[in-house]
C-alpha atoms as a PDB file:
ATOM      1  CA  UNK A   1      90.162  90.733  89.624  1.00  0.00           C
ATOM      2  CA  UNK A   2      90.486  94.163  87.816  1.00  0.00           C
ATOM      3  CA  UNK A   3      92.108  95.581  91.369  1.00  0.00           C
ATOM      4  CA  UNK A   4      94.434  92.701  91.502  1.00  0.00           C
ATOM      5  CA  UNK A   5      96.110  92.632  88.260  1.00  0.00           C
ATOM      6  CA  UNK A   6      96.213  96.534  88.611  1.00  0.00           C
ATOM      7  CA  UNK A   7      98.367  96.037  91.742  1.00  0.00           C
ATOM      8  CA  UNK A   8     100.549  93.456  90.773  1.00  0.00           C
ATOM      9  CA  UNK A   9     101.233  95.493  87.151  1.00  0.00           C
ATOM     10  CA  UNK A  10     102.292  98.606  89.534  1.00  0.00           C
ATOM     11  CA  UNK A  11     103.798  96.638  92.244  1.00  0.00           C
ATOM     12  CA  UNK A  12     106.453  94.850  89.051  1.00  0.00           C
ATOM     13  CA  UNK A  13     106.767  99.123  87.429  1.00  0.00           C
ATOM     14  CA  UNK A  14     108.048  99.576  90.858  1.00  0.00           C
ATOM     15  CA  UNK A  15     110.477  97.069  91.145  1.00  0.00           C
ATOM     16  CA  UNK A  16     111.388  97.540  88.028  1.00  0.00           C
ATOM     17  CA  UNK A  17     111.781 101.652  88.448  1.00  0.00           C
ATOM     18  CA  UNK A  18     113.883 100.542  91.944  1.00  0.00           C
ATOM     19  CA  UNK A  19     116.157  98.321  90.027  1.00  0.00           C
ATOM     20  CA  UNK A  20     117.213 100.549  87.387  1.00  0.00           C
ATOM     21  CA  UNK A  21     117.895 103.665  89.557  1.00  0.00           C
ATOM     22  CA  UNK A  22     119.471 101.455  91.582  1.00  0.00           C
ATOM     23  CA  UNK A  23     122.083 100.251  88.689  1.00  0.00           C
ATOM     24  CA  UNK A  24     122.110 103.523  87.522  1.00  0.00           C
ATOM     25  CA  UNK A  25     123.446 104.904  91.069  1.00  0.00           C
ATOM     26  CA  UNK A  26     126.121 102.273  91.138  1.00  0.00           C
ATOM     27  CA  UNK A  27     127.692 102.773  87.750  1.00  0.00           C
ATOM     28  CA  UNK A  28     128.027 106.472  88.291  1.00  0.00           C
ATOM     29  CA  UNK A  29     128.014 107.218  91.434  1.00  0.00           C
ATOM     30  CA  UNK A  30     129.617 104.831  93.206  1.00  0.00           C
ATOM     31  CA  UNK A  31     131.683 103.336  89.710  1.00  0.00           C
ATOM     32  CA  UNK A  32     131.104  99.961  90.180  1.00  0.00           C
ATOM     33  CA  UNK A  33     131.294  97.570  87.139  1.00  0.00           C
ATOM     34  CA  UNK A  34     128.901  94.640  88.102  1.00  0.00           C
ATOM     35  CA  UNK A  35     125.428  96.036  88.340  1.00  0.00           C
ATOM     36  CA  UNK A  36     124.283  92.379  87.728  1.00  0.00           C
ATOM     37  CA  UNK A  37     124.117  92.068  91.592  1.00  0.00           C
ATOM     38  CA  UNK A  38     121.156  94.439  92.267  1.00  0.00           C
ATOM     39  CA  UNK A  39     119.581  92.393  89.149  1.00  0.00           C
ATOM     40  CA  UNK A  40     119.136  89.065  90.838  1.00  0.00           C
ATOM     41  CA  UNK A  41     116.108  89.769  93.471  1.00  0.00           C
ATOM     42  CA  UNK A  42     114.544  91.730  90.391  1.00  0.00           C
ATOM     43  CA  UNK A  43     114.563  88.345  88.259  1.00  0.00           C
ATOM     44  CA  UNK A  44     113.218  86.378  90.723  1.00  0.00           C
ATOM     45  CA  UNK A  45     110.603  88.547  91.789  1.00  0.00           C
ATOM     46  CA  UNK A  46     109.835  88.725  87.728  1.00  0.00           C
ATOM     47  CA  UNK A  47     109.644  84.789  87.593  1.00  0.00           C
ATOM     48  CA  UNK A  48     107.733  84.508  90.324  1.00  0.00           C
ATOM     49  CA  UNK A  49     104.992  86.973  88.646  1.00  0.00           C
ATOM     50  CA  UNK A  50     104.902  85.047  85.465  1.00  0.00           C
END
């Protein structure tokens, strides 16, 4: 049980960690205004965790 709630709490830092690099790339990098579109996997992988 330990394990598994040990792997899920890494697996959401992860996609968490992925999803603001991400939005951080786009708004400076590639100067896009709507990082809200790399946001919507990240909220449903977040509701399907809780």
């Amino acid at each position: 049980m330990c394990v598994r709630r040990s792997l899920v709490g890494l697996t959401f830092c992860t996609c968490y960690l992925a999803s603001y690099l991400t939005n951080k790339y786009v708004l400076s990098v590639l100067k896009f205004t709507y990082p809200t579109l790399f946001q919507g996997p990240f909220l449903c992988f977040s509701l399907c965790i809780m």
